[in-house]
Protein backbone atom coordinates (compact mmCIF):
# COMPACT_ATOMS: atom_id res chain seq x y z
CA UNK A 1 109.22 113.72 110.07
CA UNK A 2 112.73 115.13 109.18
CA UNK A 3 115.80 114.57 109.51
CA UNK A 4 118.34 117.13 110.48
CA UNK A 5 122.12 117.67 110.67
CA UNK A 6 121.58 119.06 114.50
CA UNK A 7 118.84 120.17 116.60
CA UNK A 8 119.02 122.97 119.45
CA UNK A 9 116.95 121.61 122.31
CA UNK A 10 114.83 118.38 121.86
CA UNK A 11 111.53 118.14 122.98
CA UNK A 12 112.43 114.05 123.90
CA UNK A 13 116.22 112.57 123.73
CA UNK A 14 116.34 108.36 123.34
CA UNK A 15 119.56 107.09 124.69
CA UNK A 16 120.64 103.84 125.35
CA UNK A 17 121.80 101.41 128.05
CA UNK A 18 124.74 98.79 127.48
CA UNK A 19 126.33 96.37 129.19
CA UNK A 20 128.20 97.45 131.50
CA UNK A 21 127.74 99.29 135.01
CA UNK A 22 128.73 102.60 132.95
CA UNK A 23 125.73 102.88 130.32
CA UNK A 24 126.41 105.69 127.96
CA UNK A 25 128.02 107.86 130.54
CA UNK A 26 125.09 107.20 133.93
CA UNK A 27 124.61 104.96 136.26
CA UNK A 28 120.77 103.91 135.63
CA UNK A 29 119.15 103.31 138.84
CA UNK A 30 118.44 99.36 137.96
CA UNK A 31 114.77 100.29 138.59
CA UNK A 32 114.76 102.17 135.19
CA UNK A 33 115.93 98.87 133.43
CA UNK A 34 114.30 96.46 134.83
CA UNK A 35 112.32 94.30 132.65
CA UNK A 36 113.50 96.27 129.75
CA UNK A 37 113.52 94.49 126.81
CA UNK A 38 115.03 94.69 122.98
CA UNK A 39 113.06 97.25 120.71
CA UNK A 40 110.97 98.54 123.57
CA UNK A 41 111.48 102.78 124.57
CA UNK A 42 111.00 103.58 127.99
CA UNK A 43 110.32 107.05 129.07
CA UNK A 44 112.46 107.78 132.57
CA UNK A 45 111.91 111.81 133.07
CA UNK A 46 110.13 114.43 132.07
CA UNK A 47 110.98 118.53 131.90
CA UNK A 48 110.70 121.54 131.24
CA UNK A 49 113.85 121.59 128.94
CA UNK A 50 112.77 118.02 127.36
CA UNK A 51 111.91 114.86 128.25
CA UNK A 52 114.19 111.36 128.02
CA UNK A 53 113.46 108.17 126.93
CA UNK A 54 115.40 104.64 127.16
CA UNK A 55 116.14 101.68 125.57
CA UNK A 56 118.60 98.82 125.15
CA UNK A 57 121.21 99.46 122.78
CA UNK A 58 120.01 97.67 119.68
CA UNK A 59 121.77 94.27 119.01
CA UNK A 60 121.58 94.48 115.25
CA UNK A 61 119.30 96.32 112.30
CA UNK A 62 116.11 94.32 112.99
CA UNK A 63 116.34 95.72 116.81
CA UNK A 64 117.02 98.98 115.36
CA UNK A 65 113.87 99.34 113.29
CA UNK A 66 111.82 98.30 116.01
CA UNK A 67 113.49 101.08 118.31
CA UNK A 68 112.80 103.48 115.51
CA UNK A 69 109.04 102.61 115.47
CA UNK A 70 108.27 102.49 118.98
CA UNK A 71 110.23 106.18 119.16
CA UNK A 72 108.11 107.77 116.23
CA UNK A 73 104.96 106.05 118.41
CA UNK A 74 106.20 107.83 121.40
CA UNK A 75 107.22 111.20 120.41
CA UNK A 76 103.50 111.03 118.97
CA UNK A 77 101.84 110.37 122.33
CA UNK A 78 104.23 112.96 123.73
CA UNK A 79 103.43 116.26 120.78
CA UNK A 80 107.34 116.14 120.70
CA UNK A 81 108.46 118.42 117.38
CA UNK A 82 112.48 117.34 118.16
CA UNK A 83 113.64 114.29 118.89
CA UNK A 84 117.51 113.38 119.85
CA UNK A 85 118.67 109.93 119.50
CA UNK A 86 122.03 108.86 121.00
CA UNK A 87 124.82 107.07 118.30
CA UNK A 88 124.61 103.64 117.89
CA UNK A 89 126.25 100.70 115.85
CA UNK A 90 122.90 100.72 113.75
CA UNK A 91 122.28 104.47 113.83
CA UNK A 92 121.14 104.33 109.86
CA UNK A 93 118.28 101.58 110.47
CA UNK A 94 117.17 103.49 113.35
CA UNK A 95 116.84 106.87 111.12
CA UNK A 96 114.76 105.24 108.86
CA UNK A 97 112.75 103.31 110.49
CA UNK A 98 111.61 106.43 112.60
CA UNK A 99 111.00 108.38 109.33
CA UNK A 100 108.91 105.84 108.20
CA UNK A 101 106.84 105.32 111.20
CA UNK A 102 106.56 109.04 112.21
CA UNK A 103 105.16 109.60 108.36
CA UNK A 104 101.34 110.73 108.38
CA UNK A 105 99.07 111.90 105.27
CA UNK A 106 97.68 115.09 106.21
CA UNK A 107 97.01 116.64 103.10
CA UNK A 108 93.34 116.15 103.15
CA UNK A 109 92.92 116.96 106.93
CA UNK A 110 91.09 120.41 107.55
CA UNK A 111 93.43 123.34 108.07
CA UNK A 112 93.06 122.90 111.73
CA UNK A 113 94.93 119.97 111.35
CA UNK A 114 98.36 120.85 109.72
CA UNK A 115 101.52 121.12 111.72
CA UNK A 116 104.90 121.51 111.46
CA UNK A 117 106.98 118.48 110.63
CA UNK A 118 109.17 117.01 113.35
CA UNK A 119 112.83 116.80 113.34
CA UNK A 120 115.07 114.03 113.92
CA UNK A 121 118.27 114.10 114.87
CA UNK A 122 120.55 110.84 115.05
CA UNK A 123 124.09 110.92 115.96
CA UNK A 124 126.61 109.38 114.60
CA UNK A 125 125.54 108.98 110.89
CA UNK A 126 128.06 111.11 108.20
CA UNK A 127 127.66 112.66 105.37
CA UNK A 128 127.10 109.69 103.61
CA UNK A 129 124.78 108.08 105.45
CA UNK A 130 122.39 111.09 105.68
CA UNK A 131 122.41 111.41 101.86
CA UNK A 132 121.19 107.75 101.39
CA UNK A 133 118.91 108.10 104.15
CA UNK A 134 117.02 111.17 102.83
CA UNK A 135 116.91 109.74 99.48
CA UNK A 136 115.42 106.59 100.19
CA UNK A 137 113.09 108.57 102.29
CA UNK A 138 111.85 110.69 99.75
CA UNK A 139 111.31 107.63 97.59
CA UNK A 140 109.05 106.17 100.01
CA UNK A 141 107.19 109.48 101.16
CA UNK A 142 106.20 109.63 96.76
CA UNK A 143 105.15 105.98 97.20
CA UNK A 144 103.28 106.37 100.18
CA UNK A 145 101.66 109.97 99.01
CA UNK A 146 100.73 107.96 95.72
CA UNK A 147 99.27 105.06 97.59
CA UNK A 148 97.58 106.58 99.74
CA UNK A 149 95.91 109.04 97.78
CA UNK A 150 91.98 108.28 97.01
CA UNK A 151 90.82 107.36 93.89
CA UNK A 152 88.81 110.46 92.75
CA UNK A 153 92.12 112.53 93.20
CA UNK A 154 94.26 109.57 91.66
CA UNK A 155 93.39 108.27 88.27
CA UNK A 156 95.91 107.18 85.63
CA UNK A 157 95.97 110.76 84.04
CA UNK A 158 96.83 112.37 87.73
CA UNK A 159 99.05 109.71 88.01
CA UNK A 160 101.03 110.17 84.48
CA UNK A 161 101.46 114.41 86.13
CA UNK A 162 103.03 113.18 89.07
CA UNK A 163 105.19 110.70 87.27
CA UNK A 164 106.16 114.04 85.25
CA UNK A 165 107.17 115.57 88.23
CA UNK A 166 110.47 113.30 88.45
CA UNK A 167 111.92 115.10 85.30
CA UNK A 168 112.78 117.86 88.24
CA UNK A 169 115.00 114.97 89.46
CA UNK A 170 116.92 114.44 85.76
CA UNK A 171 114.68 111.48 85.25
CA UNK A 172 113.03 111.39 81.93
CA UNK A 173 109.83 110.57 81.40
CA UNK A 174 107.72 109.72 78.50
CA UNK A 175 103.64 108.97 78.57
CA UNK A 176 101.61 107.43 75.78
CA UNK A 177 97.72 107.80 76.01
CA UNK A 178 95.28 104.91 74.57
CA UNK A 179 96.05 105.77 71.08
CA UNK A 180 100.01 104.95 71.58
CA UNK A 181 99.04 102.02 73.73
CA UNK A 182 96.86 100.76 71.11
CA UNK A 183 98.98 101.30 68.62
CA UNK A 184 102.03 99.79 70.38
CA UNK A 185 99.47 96.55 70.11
CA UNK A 186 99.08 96.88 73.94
CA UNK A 187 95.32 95.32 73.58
CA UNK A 188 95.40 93.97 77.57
CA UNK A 189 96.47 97.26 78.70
CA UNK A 190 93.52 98.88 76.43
CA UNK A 191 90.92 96.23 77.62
CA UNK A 192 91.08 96.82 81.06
CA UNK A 193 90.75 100.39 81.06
CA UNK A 194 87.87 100.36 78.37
CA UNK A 195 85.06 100.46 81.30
CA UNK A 196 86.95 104.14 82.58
CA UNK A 197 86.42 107.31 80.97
CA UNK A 198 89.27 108.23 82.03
CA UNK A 199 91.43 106.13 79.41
CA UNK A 200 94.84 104.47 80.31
CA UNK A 201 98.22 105.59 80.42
CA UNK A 202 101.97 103.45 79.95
CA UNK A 203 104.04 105.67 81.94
CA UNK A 204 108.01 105.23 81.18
CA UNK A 205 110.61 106.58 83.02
CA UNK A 206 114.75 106.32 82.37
CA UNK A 207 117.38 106.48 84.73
CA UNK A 208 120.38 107.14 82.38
CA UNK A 209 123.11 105.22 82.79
CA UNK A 210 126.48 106.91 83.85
CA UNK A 211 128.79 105.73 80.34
CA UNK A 212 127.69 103.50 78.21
CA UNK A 213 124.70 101.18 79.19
CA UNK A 214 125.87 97.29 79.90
CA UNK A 215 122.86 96.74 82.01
CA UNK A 216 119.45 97.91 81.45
CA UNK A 217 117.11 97.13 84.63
CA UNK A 218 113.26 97.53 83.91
CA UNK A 219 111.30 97.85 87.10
CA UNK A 220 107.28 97.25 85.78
CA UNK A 221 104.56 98.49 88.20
CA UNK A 222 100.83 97.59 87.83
CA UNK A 223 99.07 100.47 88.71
CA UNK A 224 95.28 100.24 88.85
CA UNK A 225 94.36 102.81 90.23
CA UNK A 226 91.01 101.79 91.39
CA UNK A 227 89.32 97.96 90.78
CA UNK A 228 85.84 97.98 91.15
CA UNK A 229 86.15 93.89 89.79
CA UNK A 230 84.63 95.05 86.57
CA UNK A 231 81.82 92.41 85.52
CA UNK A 232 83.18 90.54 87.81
CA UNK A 233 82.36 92.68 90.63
CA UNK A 234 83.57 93.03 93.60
CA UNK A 235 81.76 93.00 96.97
CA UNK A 236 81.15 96.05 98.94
CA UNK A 237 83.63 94.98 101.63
CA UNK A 238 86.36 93.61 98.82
CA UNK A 239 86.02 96.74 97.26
CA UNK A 240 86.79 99.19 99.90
CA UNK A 241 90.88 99.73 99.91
CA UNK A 242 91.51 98.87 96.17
CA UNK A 243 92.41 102.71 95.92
CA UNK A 244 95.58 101.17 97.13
CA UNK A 245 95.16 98.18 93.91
CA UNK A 246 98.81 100.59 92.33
CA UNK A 247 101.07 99.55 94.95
CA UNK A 248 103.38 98.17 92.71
CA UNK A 249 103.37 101.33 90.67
CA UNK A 250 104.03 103.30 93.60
CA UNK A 251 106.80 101.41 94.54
CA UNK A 252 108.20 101.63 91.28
CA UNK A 253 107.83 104.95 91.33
CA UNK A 254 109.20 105.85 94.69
CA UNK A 255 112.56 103.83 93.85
CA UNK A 256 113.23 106.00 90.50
CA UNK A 257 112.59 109.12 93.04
CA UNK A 258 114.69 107.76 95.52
CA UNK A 259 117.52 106.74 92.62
CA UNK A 260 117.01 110.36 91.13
CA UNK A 261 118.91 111.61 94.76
CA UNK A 262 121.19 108.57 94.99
CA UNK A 263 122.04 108.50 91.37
CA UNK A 264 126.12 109.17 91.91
CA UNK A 265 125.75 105.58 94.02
CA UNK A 266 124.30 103.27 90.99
CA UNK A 267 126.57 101.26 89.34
CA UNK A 268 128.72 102.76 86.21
CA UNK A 269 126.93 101.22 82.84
CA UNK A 270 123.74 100.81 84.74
CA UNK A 271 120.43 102.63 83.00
CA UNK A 272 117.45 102.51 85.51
CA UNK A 273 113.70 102.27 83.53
CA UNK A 274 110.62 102.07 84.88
CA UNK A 275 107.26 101.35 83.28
CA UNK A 276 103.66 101.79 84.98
CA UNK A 277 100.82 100.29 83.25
CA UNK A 278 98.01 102.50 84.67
CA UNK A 279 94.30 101.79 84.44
CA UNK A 280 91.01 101.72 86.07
CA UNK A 281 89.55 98.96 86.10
CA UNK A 282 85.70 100.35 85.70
CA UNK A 283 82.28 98.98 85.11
CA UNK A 284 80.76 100.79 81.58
CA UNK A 285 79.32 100.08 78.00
CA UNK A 286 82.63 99.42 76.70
CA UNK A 287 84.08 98.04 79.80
CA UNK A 288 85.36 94.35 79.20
CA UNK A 289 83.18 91.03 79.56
CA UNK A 290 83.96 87.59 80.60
CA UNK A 291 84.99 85.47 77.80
CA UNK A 292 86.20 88.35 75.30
CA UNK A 293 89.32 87.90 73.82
CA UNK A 294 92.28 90.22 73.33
CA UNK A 295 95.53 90.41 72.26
CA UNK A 296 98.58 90.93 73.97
CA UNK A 297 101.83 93.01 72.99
CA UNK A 298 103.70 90.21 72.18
CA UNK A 299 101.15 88.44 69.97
CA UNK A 300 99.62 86.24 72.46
CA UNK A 301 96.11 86.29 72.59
CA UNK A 302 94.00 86.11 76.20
CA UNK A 303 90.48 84.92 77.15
CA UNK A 304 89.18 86.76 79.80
CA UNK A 305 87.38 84.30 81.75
CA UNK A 306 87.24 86.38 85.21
CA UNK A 307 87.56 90.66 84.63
CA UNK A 308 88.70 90.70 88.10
CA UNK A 309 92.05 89.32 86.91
CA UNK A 310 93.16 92.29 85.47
CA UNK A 311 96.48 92.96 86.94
CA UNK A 312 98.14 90.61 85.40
CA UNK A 313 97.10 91.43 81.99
CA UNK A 314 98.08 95.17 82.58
CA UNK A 315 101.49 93.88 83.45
CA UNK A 316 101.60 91.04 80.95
CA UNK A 317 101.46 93.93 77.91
CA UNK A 318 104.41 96.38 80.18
CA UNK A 319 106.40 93.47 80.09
CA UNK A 320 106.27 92.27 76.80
CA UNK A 321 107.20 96.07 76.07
CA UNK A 322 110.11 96.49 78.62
CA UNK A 323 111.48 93.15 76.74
CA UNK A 324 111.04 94.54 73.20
CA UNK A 325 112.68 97.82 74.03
CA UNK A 326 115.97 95.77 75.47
CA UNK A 327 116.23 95.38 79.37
CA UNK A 328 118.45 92.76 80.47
CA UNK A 329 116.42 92.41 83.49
CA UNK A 330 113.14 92.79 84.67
CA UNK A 331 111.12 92.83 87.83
CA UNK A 332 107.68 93.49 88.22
CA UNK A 333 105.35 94.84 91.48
CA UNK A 334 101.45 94.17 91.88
CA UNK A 335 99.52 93.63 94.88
CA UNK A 336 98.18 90.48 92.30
CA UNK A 337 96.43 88.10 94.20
CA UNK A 338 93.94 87.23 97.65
CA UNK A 339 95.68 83.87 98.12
CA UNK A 340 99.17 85.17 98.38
CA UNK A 341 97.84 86.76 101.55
CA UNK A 342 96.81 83.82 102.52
CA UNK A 343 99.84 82.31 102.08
CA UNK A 344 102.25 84.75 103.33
CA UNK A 345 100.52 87.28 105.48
CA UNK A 346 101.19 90.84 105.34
CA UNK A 347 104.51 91.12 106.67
CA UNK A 348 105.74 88.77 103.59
CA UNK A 349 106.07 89.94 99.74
CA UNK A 350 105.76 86.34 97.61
CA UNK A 351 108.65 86.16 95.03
CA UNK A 352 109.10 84.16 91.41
CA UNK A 353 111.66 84.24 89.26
CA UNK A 354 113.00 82.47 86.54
CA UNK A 355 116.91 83.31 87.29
CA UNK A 356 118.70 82.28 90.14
CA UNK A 357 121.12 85.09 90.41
CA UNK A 358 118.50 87.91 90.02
CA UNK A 359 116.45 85.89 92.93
CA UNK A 360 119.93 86.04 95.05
CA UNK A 361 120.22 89.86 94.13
CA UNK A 362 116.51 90.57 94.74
CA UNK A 363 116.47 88.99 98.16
CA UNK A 364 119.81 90.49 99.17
CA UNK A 365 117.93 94.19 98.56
CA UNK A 366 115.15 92.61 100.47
CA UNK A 367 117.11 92.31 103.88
CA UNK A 368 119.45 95.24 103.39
CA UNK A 369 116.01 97.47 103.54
CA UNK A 370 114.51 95.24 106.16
CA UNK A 371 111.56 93.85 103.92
CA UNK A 372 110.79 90.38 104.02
CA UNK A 373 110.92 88.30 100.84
CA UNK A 374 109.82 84.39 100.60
CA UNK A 375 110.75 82.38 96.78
CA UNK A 376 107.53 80.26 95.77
CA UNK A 377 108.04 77.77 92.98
CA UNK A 378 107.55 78.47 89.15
CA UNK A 379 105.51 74.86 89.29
CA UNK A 380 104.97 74.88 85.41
CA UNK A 381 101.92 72.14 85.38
CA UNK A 382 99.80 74.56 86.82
CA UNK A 383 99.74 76.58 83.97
CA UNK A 384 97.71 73.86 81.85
CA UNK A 385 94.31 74.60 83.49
CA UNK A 386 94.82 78.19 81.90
CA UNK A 387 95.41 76.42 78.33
CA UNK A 388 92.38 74.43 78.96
CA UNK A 389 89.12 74.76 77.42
CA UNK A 390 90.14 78.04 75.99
CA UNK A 391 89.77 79.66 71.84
CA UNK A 392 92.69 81.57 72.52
CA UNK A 393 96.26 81.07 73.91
CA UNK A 394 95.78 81.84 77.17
CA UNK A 395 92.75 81.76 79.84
CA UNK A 396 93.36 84.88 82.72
CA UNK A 397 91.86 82.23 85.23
CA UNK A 398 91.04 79.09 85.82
CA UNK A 399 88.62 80.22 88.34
CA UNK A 400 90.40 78.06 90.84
CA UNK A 401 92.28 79.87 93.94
CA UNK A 402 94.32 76.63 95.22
CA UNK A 403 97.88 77.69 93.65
CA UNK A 404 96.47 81.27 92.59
CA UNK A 405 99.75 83.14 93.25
CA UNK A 406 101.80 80.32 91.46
CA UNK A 407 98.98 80.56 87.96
CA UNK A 408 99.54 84.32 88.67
CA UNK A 409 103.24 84.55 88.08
CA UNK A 410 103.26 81.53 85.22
CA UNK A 411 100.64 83.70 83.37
CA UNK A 412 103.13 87.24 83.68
CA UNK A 413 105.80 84.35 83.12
CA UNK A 414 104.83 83.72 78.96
CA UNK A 415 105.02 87.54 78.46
CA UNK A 416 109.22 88.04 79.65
CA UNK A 417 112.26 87.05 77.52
CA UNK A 418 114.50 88.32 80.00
CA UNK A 419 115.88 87.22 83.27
CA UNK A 420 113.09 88.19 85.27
CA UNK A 421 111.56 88.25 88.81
CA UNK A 422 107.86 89.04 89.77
CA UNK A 423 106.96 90.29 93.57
CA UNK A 424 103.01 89.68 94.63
CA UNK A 425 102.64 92.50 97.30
CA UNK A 426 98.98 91.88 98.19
CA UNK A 427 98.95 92.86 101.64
CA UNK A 428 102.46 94.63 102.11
CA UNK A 429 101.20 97.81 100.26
CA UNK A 430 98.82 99.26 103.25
CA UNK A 431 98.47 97.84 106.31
CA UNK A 432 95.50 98.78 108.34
CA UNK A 433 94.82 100.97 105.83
CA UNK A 434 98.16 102.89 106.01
CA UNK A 435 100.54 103.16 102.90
CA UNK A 436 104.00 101.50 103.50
CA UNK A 437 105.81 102.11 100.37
CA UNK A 438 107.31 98.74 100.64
CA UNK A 439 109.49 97.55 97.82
CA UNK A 440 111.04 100.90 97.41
CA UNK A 441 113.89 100.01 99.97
CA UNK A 442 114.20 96.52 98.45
CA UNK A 443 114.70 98.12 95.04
CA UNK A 444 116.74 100.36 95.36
CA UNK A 445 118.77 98.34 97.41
CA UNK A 446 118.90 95.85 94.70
CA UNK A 447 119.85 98.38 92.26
CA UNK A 448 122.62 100.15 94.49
CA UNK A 449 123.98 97.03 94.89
CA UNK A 450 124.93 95.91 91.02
CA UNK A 451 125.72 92.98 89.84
CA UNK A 452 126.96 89.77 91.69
CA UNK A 453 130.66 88.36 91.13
CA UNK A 454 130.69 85.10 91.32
């Protein structure tokens, strides 16, 4: 779906009933309204010269988005290539919630099968507001492309060329290979990619800031890019989806391409980096065992007691090396763990942080792009069980899911130096096996927003 300045004719125009006897300019026979209720479309005619749909006028953003889905759900039942939507107080919500639900992956549909995009047209949204609307939508169309994408066309090479694509965009981008990760001392990063033939790749990408940089943001994405479990294999069932097992990456990299077209909007003295640790985690004669031993970036050395726990240890290396190289903040992505799921649903993204403000900031983004954050505690005891019973510093598991979201972040914790925030997206990243892109509104929102005064 696309959105346009204008549109000639629309296949289906949504407008929207008030108050008052007077609703945008008709008298609604009450039969159309009845029973109609917030975030619900109602078709009321159709015609030759297009068809028209209702709905209440939206109270606020969260009745917006819900509008914009059900309206992308209908023009779909209806073939409509042009849809019309009627100004409103929450006009920008609506835009992009309708591009996000009218977006479908068609490149690997038969030929039969491609169309023409549709168009959207929604009035009452400037200049302004269509800028920041496209651009977050192209951040989230890379994210969801990149998600969504299976694994024999996605591997940590592929995925280091489409990265490279952003320096279109005046982003710059820089890739090391496993003999710069290795020697970088980037051992977890190495290990879990030493079952793929395929090799793995620390993808960074820089946002210059406009004058001289005050604040350097680091946005770290795990991206593994498939996760068969390693040794620690999966089951056929748990297996099936973890193509989607770099949703963190993608996110990360869908806010850079979405900060590439808003880049006049971030904060003077703000520089923008992104780093995507990108592996497969693969089952092979050189693939990693259970109770090997590596270490770290930052000197730390890890037991792998469970090869299934590799996310964090692919992020635990990216952020030791977003530290070294000077961010003042960092915030990391990773569909991590089962439990947080568990926990929190789909709907939910778990977050940790060790700094108040950057929480504040972080869920702020959050509710500006209409993603759902919840804080869960930093409880510091639960860290002993991975110190336990261990030869080196630090145990990957303690084989133990009570509190496995919590261990999760504690472990990423020991690996940061910075303020720093960590977002478990287990679940968020597809739902029913549909990309979502979520977390590139939320940080790019976050970004956009700079830094609080208090």
């Amino acid at each position: 779906m696309q959105l346009v300045d204008s549109l000639e004719r629309p296949d289906l125009s949504l407008t929207f009933a008030g108050t008052g006897a007077d609703w945008t300019g008709k008298n609604w026979p009450e039969r159309l309204t009845r029973g109609l209720e917030a975030g619900e479309v109602r078709l009321i005619s159709r015609g030759e010269n297009g068809d028209t749909a209702l709905a209440l006028a939206p109270a606020d953003a969260q009745d917006a988005r819900e509008l914009g889905a059900a309206l992308a759900k209908l023009a779909r039942e209806l073939k409509a290539e042009t849809v019309k939507v009627t100004a409103t107080d929450h006009a920008a919500a609506l835009a992009s919630a309708t591009l996000a639900a009218g977006w479908e992956d068609r490149r690997y549909k038969g030929g039969d099968d491609q169309k023409d995009e549709v168009q959207l047209q929604v009035e009452g949204l400037d200049a302004a507001a269509l800028a920041r609307i496209r651009g977050m939508a192209a951040g989230v169309t890379f994210a969801r492309e990149l998600v969504s994408a299976p694994a024999n066309h996605l591997n940590p090479a592929t995925m280091a060329r489409e990265a490279q694509k952003l320096s279109g965009h005046g982003v710059e981008v820089e890739v090391w290979d496993g003999g710069g990760i290795e020697a970088r001392g980037m051992g977890l990063l190495a290990a879990v990619a030493a079952g793929s033939v395929t090799g793995p790749r620390l993808i960074r990408l820089t946002l210059p800031a406009q004058g001289k940089a005050t604040r350097i943001i680091a946005l770290v994405g795990k991206g593994i890019t498939f996760d068969t479990g390693g040794y620690s294999l999966k089951s056929g069932a748990g297996m099936y989806g973890m193509k989607n097992d770099m949703g963190g990456a993608g996110a990360v990299l869908g806010a850079i391409r979405a900060l590439a077209e808003l880049r006049a909007s971030i904060p003077d003295g703000t520089e923008v980096r992104a780093y995507v640790a990108a592996a497969e985690n693969m089952v092979g004669p050189h693939a990693m065992r259970p109770g090997d031993v590596y270490r770290a970036a930052n000197g730390k050395t890890v037991e792998v007691t469970n090869t299934d726990a590799e996310g964090r240890l692919v992020l635990a290396d990216a952020l030791a090396v977003a530290c070294d190289e000077g961010a003042t903040e960092v915030v990391d992505l990773a569909t991590l763990t089962g439990v947080k799921v568990a926990a929190l649903g789909n709907d939910m993204a778990a977050l940790f942080s060790s700094d108040r403000a950057l929480a504040a900031r972080l869920q702020a983004g959050a509710e500006a792009a209409g993603e759902l954050l919840w804080e869960l505690p930093l409880h510091q005891p639960y860290l002993k069980s991975y110190r336990k019973n261990t030869i080196a510093d630090l145990k990957n598991s303690d084989m133990v899911p009570a509190g496995g979201s919590i261990k999760a972040a504690l472990f990423l914790q020991q690996f940061v130096t910075r303020p720093w925030a960590h977002l478990d997206i287990a679940g968020n990243a597809a739902k029913e096996d549909v990309a979502t892109g979520w977390g590139v509104g939320t940080l790019v929102e976050y970004v956009l927003a700079g830094e609080s005064q208090d």
